[in-house]
Protein backbone atom coordinates (compact mmCIF):
# COMPACT_ATOMS: atom_id res chain seq x y z
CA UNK A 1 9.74 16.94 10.63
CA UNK A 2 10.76 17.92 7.08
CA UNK A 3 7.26 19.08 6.58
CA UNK A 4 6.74 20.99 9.83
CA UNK A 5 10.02 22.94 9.35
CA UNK A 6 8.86 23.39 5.29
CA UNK A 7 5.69 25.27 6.76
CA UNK A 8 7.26 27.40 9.56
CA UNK A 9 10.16 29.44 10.46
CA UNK A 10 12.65 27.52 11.61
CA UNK A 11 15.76 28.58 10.15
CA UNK A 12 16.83 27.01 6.61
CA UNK A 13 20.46 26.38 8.68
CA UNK A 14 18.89 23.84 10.87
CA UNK A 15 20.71 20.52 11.43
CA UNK A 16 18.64 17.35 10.41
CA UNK A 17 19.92 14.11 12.59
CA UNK A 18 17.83 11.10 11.42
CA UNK A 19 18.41 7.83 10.14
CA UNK A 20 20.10 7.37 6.58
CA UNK A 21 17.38 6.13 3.73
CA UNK A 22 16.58 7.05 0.28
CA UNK A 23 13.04 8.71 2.27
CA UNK A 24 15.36 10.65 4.41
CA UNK A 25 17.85 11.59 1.37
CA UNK A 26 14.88 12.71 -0.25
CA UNK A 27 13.60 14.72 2.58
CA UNK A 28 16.20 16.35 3.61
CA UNK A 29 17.69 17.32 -0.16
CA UNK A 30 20.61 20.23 0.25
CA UNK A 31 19.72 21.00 4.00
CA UNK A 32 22.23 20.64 6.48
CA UNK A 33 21.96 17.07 8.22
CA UNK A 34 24.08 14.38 9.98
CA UNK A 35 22.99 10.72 9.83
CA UNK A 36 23.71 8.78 12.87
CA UNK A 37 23.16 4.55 12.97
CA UNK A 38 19.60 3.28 13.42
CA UNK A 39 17.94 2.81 16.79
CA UNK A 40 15.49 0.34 16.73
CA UNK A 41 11.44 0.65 18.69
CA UNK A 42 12.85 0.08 22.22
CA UNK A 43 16.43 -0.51 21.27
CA UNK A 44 17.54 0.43 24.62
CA UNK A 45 20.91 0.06 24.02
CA UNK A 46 20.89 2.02 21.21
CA UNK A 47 19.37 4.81 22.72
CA UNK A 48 22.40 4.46 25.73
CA UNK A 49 25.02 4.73 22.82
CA UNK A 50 22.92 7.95 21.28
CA UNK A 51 22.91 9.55 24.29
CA UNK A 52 26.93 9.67 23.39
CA UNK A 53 26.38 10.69 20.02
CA UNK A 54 24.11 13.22 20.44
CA UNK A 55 26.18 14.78 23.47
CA UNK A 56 29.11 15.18 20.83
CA UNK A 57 26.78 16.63 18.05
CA UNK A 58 25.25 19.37 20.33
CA UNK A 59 28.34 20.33 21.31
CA UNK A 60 29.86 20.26 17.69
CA UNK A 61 26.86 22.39 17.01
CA UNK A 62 25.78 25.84 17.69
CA UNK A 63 21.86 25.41 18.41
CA UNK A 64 19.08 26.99 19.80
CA UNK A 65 16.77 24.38 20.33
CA UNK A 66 16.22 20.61 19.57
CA UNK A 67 12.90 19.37 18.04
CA UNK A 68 12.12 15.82 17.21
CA UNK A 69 8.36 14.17 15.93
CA UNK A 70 10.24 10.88 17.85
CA UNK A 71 10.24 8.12 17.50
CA UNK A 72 13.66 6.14 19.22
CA UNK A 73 15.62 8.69 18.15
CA UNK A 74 14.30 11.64 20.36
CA UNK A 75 14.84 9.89 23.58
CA UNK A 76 18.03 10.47 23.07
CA UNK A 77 18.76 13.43 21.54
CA UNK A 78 16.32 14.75 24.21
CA UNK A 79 18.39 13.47 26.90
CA UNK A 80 21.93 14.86 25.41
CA UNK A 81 19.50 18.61 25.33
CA UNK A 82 19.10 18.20 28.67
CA UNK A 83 22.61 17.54 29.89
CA UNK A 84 23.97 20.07 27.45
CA UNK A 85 21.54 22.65 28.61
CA UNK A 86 19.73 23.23 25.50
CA UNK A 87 15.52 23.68 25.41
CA UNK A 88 13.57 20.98 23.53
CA UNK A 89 10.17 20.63 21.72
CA UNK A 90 8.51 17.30 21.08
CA UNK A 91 6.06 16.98 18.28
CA UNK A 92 3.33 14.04 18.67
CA UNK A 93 3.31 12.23 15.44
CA UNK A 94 -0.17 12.40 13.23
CA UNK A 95 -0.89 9.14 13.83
CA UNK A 96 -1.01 9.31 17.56
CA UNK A 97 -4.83 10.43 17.39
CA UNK A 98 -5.76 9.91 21.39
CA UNK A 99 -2.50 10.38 23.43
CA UNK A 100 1.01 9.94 23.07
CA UNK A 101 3.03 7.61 21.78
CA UNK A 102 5.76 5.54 24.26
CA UNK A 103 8.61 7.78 23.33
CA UNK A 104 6.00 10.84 23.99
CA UNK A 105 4.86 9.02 27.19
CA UNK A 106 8.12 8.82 28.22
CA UNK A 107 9.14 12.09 27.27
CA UNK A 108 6.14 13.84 29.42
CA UNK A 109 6.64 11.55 32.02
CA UNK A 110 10.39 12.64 32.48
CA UNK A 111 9.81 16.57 31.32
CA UNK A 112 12.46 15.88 29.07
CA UNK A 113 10.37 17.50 26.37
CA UNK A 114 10.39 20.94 27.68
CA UNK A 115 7.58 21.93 25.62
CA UNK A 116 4.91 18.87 24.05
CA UNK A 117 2.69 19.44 20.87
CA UNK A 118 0.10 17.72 19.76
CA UNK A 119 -1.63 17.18 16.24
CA UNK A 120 -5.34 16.68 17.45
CA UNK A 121 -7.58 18.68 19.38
CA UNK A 122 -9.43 15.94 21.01
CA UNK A 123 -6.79 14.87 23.38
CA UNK A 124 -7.47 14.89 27.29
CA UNK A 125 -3.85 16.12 28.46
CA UNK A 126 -3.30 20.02 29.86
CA UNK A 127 0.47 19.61 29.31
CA UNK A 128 0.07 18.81 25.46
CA UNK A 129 -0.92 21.85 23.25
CA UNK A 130 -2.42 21.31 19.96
CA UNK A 131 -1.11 23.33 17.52
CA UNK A 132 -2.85 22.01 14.26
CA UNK A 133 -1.69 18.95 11.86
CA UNK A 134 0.30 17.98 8.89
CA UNK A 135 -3.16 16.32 7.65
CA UNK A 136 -4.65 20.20 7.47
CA UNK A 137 -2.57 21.23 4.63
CA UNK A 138 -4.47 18.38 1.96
CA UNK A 139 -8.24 18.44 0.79
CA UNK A 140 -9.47 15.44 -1.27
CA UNK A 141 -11.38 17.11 -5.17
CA UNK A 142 -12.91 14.98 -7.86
CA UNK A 143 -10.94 14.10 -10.66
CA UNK A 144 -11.81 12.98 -14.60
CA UNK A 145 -13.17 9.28 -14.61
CA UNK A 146 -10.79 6.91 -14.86
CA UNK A 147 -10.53 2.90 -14.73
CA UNK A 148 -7.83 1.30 -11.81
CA UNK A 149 -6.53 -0.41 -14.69
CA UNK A 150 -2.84 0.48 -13.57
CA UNK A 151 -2.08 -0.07 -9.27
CA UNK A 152 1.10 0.50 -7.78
CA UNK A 153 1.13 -1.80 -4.16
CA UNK A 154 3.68 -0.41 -1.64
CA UNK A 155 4.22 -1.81 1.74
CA UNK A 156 7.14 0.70 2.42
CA UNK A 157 10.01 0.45 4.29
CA UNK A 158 9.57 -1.35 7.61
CA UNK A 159 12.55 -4.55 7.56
CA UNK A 160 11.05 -6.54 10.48
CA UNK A 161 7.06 -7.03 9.52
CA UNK A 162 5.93 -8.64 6.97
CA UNK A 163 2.28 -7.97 5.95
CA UNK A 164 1.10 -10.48 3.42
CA UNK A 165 -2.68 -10.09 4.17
CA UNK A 166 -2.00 -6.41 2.32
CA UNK A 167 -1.00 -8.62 -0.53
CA UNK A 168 -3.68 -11.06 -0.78
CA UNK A 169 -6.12 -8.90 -0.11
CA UNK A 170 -5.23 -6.90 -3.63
CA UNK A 171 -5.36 -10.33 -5.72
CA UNK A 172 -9.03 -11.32 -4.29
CA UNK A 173 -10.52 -8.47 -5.88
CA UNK A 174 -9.09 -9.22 -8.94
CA UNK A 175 -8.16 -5.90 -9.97
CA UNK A 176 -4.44 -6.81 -9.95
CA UNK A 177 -2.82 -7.47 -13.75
CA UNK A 178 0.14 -7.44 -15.25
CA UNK A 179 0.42 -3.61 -15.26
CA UNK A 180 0.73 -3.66 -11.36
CA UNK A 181 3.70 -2.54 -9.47
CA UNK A 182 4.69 -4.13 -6.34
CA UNK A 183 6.67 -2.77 -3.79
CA UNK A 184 7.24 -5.59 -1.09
CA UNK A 185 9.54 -4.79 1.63
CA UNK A 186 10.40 -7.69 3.55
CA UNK A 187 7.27 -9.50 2.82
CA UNK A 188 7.44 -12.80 1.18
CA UNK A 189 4.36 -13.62 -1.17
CA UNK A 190 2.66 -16.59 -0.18
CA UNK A 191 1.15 -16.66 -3.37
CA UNK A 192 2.27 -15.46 -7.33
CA UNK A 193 1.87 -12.00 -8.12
CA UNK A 194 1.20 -10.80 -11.56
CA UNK A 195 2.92 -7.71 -12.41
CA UNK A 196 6.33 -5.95 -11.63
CA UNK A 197 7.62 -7.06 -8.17
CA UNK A 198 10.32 -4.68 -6.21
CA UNK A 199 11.50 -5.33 -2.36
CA UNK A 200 12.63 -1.72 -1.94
CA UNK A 201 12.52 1.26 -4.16
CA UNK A 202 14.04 5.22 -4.40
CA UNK A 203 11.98 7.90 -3.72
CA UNK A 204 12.55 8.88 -6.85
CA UNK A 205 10.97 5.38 -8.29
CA UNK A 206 7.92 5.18 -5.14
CA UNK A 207 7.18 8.96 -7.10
CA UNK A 208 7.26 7.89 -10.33
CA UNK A 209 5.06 4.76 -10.23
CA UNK A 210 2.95 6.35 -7.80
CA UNK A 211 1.85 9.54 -10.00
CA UNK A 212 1.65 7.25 -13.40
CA UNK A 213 -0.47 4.58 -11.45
CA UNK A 214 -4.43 4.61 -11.69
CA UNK A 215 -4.98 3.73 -7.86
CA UNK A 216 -1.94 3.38 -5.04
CA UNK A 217 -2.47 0.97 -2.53
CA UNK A 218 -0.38 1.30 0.76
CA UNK A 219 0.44 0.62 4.30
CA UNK A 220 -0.92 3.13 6.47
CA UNK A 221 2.44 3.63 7.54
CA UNK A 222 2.73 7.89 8.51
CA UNK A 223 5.82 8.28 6.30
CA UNK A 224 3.84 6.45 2.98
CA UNK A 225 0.80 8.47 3.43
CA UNK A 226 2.16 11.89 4.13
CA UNK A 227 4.27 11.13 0.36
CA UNK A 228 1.47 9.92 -1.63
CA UNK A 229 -0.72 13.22 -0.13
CA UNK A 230 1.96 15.44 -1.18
CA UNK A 231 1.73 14.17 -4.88
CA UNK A 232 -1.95 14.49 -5.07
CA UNK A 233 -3.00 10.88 -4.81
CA UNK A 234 -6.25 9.94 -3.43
CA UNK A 235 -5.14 6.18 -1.94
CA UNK A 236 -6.74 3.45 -0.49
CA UNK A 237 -4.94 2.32 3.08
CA UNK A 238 -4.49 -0.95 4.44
CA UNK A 239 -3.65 -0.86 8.22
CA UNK A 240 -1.33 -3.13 9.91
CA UNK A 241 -2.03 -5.44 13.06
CA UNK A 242 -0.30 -5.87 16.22
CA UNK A 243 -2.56 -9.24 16.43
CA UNK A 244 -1.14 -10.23 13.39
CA UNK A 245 2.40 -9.57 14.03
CA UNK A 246 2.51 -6.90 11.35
CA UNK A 247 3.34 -4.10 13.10
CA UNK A 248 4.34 -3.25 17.15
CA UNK A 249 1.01 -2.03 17.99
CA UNK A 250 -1.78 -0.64 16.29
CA UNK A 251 -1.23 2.98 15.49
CA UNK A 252 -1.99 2.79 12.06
CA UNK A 253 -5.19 2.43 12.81
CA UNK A 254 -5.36 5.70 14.09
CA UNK A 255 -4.09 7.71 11.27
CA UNK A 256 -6.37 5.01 9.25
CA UNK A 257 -10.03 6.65 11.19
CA UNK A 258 -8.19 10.09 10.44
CA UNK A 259 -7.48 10.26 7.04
CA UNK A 260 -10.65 8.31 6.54
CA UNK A 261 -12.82 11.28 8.66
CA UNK A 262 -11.17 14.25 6.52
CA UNK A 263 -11.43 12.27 3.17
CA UNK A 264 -8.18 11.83 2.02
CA UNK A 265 -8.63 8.15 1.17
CA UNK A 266 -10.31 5.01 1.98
CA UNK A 267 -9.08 2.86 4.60
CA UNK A 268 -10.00 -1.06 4.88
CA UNK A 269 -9.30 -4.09 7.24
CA UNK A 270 -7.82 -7.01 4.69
CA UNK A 271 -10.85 -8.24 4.56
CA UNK A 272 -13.18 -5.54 3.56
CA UNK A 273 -10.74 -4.69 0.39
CA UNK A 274 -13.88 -4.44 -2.87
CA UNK A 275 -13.33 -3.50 -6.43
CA UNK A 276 -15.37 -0.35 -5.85
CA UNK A 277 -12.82 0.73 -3.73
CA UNK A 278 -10.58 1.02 -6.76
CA UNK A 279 -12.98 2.61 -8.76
CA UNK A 280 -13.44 5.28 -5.67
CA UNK A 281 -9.66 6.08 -5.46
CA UNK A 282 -8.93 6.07 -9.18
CA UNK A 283 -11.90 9.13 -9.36
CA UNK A 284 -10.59 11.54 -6.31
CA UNK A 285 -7.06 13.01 -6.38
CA UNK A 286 -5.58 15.44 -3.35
CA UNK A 287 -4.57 18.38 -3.55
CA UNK A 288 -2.78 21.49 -1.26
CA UNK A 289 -4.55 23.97 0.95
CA UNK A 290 -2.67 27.19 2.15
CA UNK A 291 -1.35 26.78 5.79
CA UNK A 292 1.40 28.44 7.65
CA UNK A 293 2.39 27.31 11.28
CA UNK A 294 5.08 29.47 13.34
CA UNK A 295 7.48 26.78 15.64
CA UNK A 296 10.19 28.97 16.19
């Protein structure tokens, strides 16, 4: 959201309601914003309580419009629009490549969402309008030769699945060495890492060791990759499992076949992880192309 409002006009006096984390600190910076208390994927009584919250905010507020990307958090606030008489604009997240996500399922389903974008042209639904994608504004470029002889491993922030196979898969290459930076989450290593080992990390610190590392390897969570395109870095994804309990379904490997279709980095199962992979990532940076998008 802090990205589609960075390349539009919505007013700089917006109010940002999300969920308080050094990402959304980050994010956010000097804007106005309100954090309200986490609501968890199908946390229905959290969304019951934000109905509350959000009622009291809109009215606190003097708004034109309420836009969310989702996830849990739009239900809500979407709802609380509604009752309050105030239009509302749902944007489908990037990695929702062939339809909607359950919150924009829901949303659609309801016509809570008085208007619905999408972020890819191939979907099959008349009330959905694409209106282009965060992914557009990056292009992948060549960059000097370089070893991977420093990686920086981030699983990012999720607190309820673990994804050890990420992990694993780094150490059978045998690229990893004592110059590697690992960023673990809540994942438990089945297995000694060598290197610097972190469970979670600033923004300030994911940016650091991310633009002095040689090759970053990450989650193909949306908020990791959008970051690490945003300071040039070419990365290779791993994508997380429902069948393996690492994630609640399998959307990451949608934004995986995306970024992996417009070049932006290489995406692998566990299993396929290879040392020329590294060598790949460590020669290709990203960098910004010129877009504008009007959401007002």
């Amino acid at each position: 959201m802090a990205r589609l409002a960075d390349a539009s006009e919505i007013s700089p006096a917006s109010v940002f309601v999300t969920f308080d984390s050094p990402q959304a600190r980050f994010l956010i910076g000097s804007r106005p914003h309100i954090f309200v208390p986490e609501i968890g994927q199908r946390d229905w009584k959290g969304v019951a309580a934000g109905i509350v919250r959000f009622r009291r905010i809109l009215e606190a507020e003097d708004v034109d419009g309420v836009v969310s990307t989702g996830a849990a958090i739009a239900l809500p606030a979407f709802i609380a629009a509604r009752l309050n008489g105030i239009p509302t604009l749902y944007v489908e997240s990037v990695s929702r490549v062939y339809g909607p996500s359950l919150t924009g399922r829901l949303l659609d389903k309801t016509r809570l969402a008085g208007s619905r974008w999408c972020q890819h042209p191939g979907w099959n639904h008349p009330r959905w309008k694409y209106k282009g994608s965060v992914l557009e504004a990056y292009a992948s470029q060549p960059r000097p030769d370089r070893a991977p002889d420093r990686l920086f491993v981030t699983l990012g922030t999720l607190r309820r699945y673990p994804f050890p196979a990420l992990l694993e898969s780094v150490l059978r290459t045998g690229i990893a060495n004592e110059q590697t930076i690992w960023q673990l989450g809540c994942t438990q290593p089945r297995i000694p890492l060598p290197g610097s080992q972190y469970d979670f990390i600033s923004t300030a610190s994911f940016d650091q060791f991310a633009t002095t590392s040689d090759v970053v390897v990450s989650h193909a969570g949306v908020g990791s990759v959008l970051r690490l395109l945003s300071l040039g870095i070419y990365p290779i994804l791993i994508t997380r499992r429902k069948s393996r309990g690492e994630q609640i379904d399998d959307h990451q490997t949608q934004i995986g076949e995306l970024i992996a279709a417009n070049d932006l980095g290489i995406v692998r199962e566990p299993e396929d992880l290879t040392q020329s992979d590294f060598y790949r990532a460590a020669r290709r940076c990203v960098a910004p192309v010129s877009k504008h998008e009007d959401v007002s």
